[in-house]
N, C-alpha and C. Protein backbone atom coordinates (compact mmCIF):
# COMPACT_ATOMS: atom_id res chain seq x y z
N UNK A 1 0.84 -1.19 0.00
CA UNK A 1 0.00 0.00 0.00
C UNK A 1 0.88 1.24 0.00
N UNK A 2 0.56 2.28 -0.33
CA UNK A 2 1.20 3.64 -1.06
C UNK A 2 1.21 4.03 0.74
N UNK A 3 2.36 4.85 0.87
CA UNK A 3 2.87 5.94 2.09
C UNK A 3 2.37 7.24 1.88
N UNK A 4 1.06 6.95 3.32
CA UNK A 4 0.22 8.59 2.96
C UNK A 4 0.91 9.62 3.85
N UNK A 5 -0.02 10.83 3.55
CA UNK A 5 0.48 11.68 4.30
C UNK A 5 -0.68 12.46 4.63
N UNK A 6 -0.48 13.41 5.50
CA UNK A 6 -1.33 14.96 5.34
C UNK A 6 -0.54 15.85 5.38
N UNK A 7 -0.83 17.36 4.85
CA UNK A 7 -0.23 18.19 4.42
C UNK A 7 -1.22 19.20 4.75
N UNK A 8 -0.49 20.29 5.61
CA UNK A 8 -0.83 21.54 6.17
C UNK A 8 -0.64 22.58 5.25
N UNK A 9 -2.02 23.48 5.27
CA UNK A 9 -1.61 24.49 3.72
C UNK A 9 -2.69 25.66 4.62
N UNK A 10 -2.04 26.95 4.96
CA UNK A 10 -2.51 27.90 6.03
C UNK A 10 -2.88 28.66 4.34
N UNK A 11 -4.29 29.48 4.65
CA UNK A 11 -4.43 30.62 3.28
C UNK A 11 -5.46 31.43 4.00
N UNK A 12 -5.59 32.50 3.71
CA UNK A 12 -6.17 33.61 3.94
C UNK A 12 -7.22 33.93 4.34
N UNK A 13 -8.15 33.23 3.27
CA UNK A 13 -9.93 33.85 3.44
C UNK A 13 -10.31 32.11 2.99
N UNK A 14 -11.64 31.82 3.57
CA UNK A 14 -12.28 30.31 3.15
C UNK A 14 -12.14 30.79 1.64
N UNK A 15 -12.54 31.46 1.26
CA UNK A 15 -12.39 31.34 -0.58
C UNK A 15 -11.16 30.75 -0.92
N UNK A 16 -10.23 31.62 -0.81
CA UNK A 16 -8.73 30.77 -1.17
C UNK A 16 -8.95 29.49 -0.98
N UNK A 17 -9.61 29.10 0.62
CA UNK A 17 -9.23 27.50 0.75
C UNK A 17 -10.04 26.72 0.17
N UNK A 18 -11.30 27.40 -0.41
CA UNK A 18 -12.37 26.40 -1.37
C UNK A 18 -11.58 26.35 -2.48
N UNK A 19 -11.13 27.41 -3.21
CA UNK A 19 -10.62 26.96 -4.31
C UNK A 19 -9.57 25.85 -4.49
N UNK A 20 -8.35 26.44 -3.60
CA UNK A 20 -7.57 25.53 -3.11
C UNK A 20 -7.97 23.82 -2.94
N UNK A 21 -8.72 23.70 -2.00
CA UNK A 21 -9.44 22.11 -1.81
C UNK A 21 -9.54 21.64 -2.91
N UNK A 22 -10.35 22.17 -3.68
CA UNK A 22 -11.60 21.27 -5.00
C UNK A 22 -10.53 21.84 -6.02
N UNK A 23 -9.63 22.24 -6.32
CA UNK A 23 -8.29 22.00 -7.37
C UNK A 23 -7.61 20.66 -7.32
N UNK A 24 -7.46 20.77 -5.45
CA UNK A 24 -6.62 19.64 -5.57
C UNK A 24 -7.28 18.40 -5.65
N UNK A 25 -8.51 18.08 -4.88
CA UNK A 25 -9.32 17.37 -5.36
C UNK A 25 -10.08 16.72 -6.39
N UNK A 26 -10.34 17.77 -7.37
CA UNK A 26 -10.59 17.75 -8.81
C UNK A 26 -9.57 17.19 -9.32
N UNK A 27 -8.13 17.32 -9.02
CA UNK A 27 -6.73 16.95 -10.38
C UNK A 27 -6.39 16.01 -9.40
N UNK A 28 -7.42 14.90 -8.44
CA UNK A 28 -6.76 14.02 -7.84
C UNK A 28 -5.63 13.75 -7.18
N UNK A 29 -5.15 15.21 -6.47
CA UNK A 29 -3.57 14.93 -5.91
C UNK A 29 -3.48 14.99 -4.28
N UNK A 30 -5.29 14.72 -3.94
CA UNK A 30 -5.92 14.87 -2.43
C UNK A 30 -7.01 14.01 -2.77
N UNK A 31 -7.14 13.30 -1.58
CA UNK A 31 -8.25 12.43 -1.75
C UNK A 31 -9.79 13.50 -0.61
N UNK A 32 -8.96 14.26 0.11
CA UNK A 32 -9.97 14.89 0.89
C UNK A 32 -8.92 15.90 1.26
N UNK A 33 -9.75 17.34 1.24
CA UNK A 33 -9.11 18.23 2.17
C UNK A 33 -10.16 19.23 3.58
N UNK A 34 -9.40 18.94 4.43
CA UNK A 34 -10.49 19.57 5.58
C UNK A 34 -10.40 20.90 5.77
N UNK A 35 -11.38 21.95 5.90
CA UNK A 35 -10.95 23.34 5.98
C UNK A 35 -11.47 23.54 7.13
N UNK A 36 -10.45 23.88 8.18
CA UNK A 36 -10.75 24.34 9.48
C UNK A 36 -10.76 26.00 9.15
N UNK A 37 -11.46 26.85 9.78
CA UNK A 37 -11.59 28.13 9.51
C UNK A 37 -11.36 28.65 11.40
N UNK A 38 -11.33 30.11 10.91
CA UNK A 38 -10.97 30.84 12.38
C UNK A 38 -9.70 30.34 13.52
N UNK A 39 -8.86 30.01 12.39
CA UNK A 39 -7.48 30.01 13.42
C UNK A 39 -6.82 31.17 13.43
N UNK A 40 -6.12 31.93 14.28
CA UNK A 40 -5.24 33.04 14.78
C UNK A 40 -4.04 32.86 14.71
N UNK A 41 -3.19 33.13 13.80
CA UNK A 41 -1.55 32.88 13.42
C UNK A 41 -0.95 34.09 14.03
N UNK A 42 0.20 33.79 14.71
CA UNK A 42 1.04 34.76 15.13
C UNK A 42 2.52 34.36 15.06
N UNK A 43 3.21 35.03 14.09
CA UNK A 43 4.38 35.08 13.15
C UNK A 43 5.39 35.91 13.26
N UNK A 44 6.32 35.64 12.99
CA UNK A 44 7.19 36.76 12.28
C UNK A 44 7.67 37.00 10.95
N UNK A 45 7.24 37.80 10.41
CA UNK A 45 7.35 38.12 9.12
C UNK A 45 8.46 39.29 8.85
N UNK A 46 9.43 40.00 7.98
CA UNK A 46 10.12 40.50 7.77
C UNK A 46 10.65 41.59 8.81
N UNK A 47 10.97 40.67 9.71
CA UNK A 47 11.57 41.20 10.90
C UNK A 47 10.63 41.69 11.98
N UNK A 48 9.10 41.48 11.70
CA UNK A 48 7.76 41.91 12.36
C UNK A 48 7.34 40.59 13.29
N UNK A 49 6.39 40.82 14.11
CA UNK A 49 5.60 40.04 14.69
C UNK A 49 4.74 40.35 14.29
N UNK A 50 4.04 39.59 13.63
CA UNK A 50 2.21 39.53 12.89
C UNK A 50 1.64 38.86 13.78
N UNK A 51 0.45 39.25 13.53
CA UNK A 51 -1.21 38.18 13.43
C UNK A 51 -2.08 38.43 12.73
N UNK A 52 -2.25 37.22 12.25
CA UNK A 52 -3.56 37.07 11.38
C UNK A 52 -4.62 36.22 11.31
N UNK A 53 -6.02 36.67 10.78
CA UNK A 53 -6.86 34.88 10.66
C UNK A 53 -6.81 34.45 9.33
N UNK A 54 -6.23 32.99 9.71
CA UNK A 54 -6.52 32.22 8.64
C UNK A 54 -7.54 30.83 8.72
N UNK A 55 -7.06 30.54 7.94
CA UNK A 55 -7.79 28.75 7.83
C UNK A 55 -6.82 27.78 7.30
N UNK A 56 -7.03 27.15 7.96
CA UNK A 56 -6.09 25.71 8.00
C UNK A 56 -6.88 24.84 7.07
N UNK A 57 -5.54 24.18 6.28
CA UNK A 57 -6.43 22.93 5.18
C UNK A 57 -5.53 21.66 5.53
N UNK A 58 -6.72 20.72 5.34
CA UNK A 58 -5.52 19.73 6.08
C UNK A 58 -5.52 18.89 4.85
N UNK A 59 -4.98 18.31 3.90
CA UNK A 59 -5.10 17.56 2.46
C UNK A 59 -4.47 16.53 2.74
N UNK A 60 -5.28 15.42 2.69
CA UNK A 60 -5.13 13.48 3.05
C UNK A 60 -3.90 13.45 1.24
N UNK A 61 -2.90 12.96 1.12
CA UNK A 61 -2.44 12.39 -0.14
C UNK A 61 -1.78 11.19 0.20
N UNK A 62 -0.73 11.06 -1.35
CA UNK A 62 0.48 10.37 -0.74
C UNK A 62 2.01 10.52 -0.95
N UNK A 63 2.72 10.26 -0.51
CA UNK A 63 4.12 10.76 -0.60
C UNK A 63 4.60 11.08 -1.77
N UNK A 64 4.59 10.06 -2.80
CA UNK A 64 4.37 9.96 -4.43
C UNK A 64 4.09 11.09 -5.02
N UNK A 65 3.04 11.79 -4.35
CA UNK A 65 2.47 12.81 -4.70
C UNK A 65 2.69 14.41 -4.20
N UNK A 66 3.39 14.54 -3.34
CA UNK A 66 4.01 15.70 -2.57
C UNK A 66 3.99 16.69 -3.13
N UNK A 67 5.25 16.46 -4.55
CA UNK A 67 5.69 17.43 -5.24
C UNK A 67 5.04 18.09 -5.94
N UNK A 68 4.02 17.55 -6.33
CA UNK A 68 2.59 18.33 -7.21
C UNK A 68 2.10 18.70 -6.72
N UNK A 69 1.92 18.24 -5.68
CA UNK A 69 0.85 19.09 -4.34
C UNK A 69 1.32 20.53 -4.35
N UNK A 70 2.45 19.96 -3.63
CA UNK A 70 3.13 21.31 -3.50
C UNK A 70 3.10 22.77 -4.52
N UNK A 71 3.83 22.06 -5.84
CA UNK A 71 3.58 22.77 -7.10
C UNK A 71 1.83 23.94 -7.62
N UNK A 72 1.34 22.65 -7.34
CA UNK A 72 -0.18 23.55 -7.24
C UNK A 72 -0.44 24.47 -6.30
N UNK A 73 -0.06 23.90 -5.23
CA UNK A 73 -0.43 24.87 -4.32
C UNK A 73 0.42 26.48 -4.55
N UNK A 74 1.57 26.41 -4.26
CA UNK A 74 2.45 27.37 -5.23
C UNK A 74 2.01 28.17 -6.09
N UNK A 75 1.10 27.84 -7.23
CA UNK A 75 0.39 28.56 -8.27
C UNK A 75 -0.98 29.45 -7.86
N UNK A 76 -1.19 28.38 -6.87
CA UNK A 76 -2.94 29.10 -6.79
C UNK A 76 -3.00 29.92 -5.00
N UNK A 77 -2.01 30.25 -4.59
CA UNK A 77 -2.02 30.58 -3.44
C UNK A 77 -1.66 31.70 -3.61
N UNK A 78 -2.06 32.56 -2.62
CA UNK A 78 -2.09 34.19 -2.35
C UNK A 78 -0.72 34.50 -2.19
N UNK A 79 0.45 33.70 -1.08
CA UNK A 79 0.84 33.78 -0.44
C UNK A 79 2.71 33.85 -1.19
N UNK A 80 3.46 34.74 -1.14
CA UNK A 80 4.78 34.87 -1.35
C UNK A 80 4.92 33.39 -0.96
N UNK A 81 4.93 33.07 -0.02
CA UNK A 81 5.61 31.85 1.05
C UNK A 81 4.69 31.25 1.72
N UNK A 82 4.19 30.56 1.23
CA UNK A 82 2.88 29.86 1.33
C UNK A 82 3.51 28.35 2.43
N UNK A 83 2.53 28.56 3.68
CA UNK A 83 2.82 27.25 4.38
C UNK A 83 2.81 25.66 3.61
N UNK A 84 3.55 24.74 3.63
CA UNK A 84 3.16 23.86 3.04
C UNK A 84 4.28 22.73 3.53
N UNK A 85 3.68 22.07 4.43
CA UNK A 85 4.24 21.20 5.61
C UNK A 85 3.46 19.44 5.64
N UNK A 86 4.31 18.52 5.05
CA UNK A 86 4.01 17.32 4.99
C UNK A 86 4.24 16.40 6.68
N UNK A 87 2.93 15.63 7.08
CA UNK A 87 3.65 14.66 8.07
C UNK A 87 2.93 13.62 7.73
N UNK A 88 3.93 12.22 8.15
CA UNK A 88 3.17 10.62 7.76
C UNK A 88 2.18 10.24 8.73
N UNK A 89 1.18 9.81 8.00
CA UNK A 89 0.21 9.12 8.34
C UNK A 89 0.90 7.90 8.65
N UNK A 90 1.09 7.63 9.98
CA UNK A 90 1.71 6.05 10.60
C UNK A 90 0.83 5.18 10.20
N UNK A 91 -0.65 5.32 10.76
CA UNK A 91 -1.62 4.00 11.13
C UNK A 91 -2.64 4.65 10.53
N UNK A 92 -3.94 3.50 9.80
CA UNK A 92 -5.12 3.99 9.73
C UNK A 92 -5.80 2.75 9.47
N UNK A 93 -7.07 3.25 9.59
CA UNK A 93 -7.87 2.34 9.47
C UNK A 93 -8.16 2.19 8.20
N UNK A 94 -8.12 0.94 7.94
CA UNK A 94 -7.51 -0.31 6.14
C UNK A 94 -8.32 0.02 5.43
N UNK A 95 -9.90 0.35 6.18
CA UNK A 95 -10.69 0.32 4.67
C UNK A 95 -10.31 2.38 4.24
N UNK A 96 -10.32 3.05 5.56
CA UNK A 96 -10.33 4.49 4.53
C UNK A 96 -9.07 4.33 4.16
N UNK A 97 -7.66 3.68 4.24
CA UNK A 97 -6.86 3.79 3.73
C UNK A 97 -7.09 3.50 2.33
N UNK A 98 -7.46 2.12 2.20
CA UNK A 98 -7.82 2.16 0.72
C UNK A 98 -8.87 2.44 0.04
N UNK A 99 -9.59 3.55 0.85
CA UNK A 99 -10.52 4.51 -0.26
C UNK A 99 -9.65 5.46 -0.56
N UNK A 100 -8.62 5.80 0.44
CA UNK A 100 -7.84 7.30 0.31
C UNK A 100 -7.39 6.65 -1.29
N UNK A 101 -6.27 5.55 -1.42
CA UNK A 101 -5.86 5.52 -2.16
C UNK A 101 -6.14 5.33 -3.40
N UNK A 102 -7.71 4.76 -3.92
CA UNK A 102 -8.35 4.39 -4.82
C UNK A 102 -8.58 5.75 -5.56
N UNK A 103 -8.54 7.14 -4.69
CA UNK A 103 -8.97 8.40 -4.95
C UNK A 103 -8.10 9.49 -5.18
N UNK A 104 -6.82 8.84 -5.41
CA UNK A 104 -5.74 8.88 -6.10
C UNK A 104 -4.52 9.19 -7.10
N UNK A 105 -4.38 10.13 -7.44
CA UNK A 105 -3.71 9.60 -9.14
C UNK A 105 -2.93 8.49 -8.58
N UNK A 106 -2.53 7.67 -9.53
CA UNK A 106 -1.80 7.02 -9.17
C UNK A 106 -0.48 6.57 -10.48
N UNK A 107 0.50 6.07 -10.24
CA UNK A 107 1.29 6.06 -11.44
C UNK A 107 1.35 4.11 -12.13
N UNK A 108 0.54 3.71 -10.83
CA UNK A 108 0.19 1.82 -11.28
C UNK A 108 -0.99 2.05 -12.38
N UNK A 109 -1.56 3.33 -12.43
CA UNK A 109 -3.26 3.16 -13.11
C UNK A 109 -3.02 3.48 -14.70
């Protein structure tokens, strides 16, 4: 079975993150993305301490697939320096694992 992941992608306004989601979803390079809204970021940005609200996207993939992720996200994001932070999915339960993966691109298909 393919080595998943989720991948943290912080953007601006829920619009960004709808579009964002259903891109990546649509070109199959997320099998699901969750949009948490009303989180409070506090940063440092060009020598500043910021805050801002954003929304958190959390995008189920798989490792295989990172680099496109990434790539897209890159294109369609607001953001100079757009968050975009991979961690492994250790354990899951077998059957959503293999819906995650059925939902896929995949390079066996």
């Amino acid at each position: 079975m393919a080595e998943f992941i989720v991948v943290y992608v912080t953007v601006g306004s829920a619009e960004e993150g709808k579009k964002l989601g259903r891109a990546l979803v649509e070109e199959r390079l997320a099998a699901c993305v969750n949009r948490i809204g009303a989180i409070h970021s506090i940063y440092r940005w060009q020598g500043q301490v910021e805050e801002s609200s954003e929304e958190l996207l959390i995008i189920k993939t798989k490792r295989d697939l990172f680099d496109r992720v990434k790539q897209r996200v890159q294109e369609l994001h607001s953001y100079s320096v757009p968050e975009i932070i991979a961690l492994p999915i250790l354990e899951g339960n077998d059957s959503y694992l293999k819906w995650l993966d059925e939902q896929l691109l995949s390079s066996r298909r």
